[in-house]
N, C-alpha and C. Protein backbone atom coordinates (compact mmCIF):
# COMPACT_ATOMS: atom_id res chain seq x y z
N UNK A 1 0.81 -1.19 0.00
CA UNK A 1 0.00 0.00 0.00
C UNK A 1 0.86 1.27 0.00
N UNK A 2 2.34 1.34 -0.14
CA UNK A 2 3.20 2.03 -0.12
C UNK A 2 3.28 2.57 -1.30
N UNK A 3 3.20 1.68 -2.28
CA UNK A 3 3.35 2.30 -3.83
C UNK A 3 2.91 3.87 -4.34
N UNK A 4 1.69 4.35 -3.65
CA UNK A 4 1.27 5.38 -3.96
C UNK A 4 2.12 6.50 -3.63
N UNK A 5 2.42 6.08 -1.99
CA UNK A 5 3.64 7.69 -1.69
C UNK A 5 5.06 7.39 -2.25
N UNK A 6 5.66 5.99 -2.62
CA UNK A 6 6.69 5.97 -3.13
C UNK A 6 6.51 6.36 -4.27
N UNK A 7 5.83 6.44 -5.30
CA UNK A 7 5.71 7.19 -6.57
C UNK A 7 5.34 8.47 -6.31
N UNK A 8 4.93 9.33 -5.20
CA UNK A 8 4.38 10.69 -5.36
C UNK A 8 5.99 11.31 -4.65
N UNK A 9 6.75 10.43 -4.09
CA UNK A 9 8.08 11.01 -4.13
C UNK A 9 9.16 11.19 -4.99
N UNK A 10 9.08 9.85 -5.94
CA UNK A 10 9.46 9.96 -7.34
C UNK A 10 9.06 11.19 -7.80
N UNK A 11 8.08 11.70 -8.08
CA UNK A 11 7.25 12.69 -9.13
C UNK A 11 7.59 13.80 -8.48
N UNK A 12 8.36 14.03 -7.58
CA UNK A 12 8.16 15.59 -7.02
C UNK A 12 9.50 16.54 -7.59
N UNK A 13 10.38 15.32 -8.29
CA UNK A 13 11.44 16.25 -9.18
C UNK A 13 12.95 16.13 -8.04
N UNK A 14 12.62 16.38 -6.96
CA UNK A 14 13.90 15.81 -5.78
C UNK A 14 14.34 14.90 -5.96
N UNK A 15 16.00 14.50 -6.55
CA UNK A 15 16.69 13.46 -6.83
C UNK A 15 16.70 12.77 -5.32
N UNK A 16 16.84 13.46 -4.31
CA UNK A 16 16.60 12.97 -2.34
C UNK A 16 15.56 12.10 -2.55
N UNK A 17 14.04 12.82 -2.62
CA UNK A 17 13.29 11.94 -2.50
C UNK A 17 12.61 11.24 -3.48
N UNK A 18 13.40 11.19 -4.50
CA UNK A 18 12.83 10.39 -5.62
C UNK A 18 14.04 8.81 -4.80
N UNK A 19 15.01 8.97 -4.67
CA UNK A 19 16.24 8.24 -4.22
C UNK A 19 15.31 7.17 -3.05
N UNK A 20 14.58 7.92 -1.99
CA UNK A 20 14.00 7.45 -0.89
C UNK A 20 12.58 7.06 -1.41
N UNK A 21 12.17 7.43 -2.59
CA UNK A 21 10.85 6.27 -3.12
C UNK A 21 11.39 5.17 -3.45
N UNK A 22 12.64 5.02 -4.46
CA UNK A 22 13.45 3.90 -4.63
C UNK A 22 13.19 3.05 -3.68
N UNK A 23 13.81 3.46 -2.28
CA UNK A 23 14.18 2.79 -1.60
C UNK A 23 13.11 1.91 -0.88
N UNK A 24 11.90 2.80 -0.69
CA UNK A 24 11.11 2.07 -0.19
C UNK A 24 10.27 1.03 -0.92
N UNK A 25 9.79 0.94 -2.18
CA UNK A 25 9.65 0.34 -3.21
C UNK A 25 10.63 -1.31 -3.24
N UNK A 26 11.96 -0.90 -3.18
CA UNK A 26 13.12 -1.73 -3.16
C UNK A 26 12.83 -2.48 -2.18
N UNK A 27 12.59 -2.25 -0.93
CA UNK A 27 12.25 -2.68 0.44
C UNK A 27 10.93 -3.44 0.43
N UNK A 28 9.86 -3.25 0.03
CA UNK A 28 8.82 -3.77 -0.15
C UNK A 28 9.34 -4.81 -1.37
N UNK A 29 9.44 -4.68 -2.53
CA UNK A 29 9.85 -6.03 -3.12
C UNK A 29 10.74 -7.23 -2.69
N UNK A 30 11.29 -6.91 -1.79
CA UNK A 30 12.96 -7.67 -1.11
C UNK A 30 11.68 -8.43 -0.18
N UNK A 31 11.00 -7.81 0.53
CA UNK A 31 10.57 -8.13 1.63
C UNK A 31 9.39 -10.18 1.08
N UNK A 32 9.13 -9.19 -0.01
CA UNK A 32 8.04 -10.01 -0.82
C UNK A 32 8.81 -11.20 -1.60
N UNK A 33 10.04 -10.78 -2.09
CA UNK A 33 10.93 -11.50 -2.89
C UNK A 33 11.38 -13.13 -2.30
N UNK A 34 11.88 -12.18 -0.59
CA UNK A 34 12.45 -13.26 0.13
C UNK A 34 11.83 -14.28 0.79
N UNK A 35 10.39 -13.79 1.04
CA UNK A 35 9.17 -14.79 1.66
C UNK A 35 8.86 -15.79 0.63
N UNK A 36 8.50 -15.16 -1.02
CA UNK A 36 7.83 -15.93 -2.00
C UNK A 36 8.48 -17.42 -2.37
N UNK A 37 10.13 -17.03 -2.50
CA UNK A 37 10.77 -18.22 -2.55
C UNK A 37 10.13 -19.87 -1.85
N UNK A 38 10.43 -19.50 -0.85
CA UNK A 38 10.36 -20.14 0.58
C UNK A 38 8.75 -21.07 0.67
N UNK A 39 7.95 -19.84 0.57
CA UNK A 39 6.32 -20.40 0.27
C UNK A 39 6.38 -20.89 -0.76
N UNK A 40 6.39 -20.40 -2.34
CA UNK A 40 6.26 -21.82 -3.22
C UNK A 40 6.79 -22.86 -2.98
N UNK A 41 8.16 -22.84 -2.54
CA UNK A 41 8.56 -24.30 -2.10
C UNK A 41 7.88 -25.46 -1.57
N UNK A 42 6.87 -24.43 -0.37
CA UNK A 42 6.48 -25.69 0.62
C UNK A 42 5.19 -26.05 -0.27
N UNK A 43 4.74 -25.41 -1.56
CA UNK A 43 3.22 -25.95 -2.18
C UNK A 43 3.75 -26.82 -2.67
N UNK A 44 4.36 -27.91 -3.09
CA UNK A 44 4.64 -28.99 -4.00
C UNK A 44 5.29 -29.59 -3.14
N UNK A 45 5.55 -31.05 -3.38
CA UNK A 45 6.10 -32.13 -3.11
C UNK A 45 7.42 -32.03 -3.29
N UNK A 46 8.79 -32.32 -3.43
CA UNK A 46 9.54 -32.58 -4.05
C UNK A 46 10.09 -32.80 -5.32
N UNK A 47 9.50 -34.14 -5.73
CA UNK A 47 9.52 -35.03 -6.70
C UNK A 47 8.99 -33.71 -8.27
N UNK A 48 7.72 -32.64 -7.73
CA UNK A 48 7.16 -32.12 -8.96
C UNK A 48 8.01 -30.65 -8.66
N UNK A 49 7.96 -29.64 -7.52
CA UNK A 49 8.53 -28.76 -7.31
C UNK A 49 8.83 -27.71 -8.32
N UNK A 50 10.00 -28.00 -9.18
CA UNK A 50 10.60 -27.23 -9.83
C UNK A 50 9.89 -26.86 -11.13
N UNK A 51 8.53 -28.15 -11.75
CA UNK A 51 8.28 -27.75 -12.88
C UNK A 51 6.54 -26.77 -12.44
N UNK A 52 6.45 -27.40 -11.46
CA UNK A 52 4.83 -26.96 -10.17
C UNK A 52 5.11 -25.56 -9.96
N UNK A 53 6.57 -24.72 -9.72
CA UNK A 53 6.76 -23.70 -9.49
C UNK A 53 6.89 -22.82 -10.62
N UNK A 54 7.85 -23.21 -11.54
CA UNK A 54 8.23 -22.57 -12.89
C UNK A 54 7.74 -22.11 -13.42
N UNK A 55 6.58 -22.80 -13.83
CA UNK A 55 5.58 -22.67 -15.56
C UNK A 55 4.74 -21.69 -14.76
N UNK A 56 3.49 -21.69 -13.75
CA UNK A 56 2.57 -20.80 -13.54
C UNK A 56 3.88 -19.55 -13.31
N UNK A 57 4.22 -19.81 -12.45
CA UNK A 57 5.32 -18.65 -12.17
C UNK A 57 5.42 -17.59 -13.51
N UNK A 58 6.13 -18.23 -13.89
CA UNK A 58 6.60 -17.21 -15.33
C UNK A 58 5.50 -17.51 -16.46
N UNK A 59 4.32 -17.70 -16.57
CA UNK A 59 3.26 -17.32 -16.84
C UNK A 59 2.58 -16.33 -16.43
N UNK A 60 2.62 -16.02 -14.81
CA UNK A 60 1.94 -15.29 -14.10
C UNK A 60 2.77 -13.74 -14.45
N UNK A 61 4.63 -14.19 -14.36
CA UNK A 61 5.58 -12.76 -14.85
C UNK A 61 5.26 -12.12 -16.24
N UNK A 62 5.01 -12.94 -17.16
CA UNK A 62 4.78 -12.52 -18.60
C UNK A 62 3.60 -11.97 -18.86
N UNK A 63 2.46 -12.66 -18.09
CA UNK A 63 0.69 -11.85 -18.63
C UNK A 63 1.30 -10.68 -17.39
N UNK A 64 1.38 -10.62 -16.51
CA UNK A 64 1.39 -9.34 -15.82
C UNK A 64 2.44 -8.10 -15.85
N UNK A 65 4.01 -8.97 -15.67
CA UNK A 65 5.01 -7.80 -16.30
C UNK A 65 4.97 -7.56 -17.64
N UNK A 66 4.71 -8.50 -18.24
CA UNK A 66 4.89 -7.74 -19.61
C UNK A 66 3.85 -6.74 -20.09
N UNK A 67 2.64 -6.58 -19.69
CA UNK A 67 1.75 -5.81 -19.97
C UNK A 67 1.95 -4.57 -19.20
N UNK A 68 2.47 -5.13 -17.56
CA UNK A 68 2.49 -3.50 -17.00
C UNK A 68 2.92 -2.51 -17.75
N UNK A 69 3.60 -2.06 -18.63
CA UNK A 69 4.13 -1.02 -18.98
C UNK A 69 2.90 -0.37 -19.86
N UNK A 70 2.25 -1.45 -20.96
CA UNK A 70 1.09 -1.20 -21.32
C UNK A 70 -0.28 -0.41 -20.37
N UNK A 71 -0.58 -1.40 -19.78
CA UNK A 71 -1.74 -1.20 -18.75
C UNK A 71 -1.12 0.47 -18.03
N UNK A 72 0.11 0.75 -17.52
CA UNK A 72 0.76 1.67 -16.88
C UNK A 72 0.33 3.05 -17.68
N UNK A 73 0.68 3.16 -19.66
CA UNK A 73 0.67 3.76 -20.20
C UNK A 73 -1.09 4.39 -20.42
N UNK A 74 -1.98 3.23 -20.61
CA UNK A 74 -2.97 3.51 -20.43
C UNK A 74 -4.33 4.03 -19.62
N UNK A 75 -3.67 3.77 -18.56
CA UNK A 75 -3.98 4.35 -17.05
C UNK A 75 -3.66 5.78 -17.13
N UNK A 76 -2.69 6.29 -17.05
CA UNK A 76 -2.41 7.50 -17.28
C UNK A 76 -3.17 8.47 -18.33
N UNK A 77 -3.11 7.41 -19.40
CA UNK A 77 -3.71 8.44 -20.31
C UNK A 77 -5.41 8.36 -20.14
N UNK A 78 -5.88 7.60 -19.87
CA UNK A 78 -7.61 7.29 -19.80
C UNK A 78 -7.79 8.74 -18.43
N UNK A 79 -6.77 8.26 -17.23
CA UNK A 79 -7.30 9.09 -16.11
C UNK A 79 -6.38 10.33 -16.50
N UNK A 80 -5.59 11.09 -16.79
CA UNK A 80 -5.08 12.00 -16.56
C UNK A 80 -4.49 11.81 -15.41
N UNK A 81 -4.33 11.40 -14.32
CA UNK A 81 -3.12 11.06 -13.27
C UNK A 81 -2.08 10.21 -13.01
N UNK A 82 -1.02 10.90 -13.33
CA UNK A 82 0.38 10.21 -13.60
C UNK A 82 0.69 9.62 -12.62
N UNK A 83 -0.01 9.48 -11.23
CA UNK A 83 0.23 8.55 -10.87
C UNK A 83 -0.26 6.82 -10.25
N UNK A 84 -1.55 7.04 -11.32
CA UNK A 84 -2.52 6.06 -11.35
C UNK A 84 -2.19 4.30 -11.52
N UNK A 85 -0.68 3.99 -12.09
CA UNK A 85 0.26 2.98 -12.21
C UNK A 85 0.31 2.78 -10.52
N UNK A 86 0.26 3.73 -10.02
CA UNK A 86 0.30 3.04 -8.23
C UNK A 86 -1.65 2.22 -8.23
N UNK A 87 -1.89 2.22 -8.35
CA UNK A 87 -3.08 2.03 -7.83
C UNK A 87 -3.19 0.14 -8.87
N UNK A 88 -2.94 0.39 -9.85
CA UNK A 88 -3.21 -0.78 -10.07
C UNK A 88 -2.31 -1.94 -9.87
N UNK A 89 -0.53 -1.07 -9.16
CA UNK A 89 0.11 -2.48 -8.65
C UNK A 89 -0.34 -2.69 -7.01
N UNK A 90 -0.82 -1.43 -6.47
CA UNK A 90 -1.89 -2.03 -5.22
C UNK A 90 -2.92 -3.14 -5.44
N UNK A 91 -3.45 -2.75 -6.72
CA UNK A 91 -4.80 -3.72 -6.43
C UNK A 91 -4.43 -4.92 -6.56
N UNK A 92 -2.77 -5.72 -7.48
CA UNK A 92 -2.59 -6.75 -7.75
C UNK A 92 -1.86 -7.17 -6.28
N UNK A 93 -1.42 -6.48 -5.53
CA UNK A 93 -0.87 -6.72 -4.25
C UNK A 93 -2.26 -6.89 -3.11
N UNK A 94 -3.18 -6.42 -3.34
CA UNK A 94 -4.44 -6.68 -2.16
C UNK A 94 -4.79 -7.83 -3.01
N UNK A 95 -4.87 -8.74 -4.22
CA UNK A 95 -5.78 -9.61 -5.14
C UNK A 95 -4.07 -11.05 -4.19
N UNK A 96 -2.69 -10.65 -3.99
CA UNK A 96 -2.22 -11.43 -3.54
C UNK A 96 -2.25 -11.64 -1.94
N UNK A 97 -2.65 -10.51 -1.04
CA UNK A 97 -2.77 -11.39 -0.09
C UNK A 97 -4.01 -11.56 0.21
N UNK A 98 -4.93 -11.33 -0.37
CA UNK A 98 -6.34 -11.90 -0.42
C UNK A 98 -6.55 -13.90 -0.38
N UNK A 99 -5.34 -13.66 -1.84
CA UNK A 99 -4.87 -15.47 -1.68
C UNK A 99 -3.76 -16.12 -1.19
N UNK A 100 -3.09 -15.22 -0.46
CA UNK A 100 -2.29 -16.01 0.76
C UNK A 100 -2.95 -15.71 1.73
N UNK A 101 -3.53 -15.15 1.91
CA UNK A 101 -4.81 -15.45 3.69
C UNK A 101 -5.64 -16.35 3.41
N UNK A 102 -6.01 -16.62 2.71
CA UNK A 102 -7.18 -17.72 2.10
C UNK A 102 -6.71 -18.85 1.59
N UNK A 103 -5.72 -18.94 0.66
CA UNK A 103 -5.01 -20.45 -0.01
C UNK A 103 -4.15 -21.01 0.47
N UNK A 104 -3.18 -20.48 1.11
CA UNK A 104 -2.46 -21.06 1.84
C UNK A 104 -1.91 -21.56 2.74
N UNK A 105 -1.94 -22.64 3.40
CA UNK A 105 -1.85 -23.60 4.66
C UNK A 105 -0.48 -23.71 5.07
N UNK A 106 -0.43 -23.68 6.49
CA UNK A 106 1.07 -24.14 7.14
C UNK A 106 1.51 -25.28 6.71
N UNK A 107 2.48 -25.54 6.48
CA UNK A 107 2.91 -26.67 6.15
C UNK A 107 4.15 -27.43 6.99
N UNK A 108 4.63 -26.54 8.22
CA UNK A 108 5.40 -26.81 9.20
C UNK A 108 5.04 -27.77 9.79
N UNK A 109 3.87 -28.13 10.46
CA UNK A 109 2.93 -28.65 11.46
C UNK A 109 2.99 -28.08 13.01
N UNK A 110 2.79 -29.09 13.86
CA UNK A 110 2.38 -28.01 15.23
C UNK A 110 3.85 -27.66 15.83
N UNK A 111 3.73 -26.59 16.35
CA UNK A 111 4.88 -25.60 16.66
C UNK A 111 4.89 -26.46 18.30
N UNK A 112 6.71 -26.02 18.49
CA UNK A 112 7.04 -26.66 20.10
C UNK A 112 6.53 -25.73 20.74
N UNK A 113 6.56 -26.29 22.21
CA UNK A 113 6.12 -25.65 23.21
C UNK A 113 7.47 -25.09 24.25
């Protein structure tokens, strides 16, 4: 839900706080980056894993990154607000933990005491 002020710091022309939207942006992906690994892992078995992870994976990178720039360009121009590209990588970030609160199960089992 950060995306919006990290892009309205970008946009304000301050190499400072365009530097410190970076950063926070950077921080929020790392954060997301380093969890995602870890969780696909535990959805598959072993034995399927690598091909269970792969294919939707970079299916999911190609229909969505590759269009962002599209979808990005068109947003802007339909609304007139340049910074309307925040709003629709929010909505794909509330549409993901919508389905990690809902789809996804521990897979540790019961924690020590």
């Amino acid at each position: 839900m950060l995306t919006w002020p990290a892009l309205l710091l970008m946009s304000l022309g301050n190499p400072v706080l365009a530097v410190v939207g970076m950063v926070v942006l950077g921080l929020l992906i790392a954060a997301y980056d380093g969890a995602a690994g870890a969780a696909m892992a535990e959805l598959f078995p072993p034995r399927i894993r690598s091909g269970a992870i792969a294919i939707p994976y970079n299916i999911a990178v190609s229909l969505f990154g590759g269009t962002a720039p599209y979808i990005a360009t068109w947003l802007v121009a339909a609304t007139g607000y340049k910074l309307s590209p925040a709003f629709y990588i929010m909505l794909a970030a509330v549409i993901t933990l919508v389905t990690v609160l809902r789809g996804i199960r521990e897979t540790a089992g019961p924690r020590a005491r």
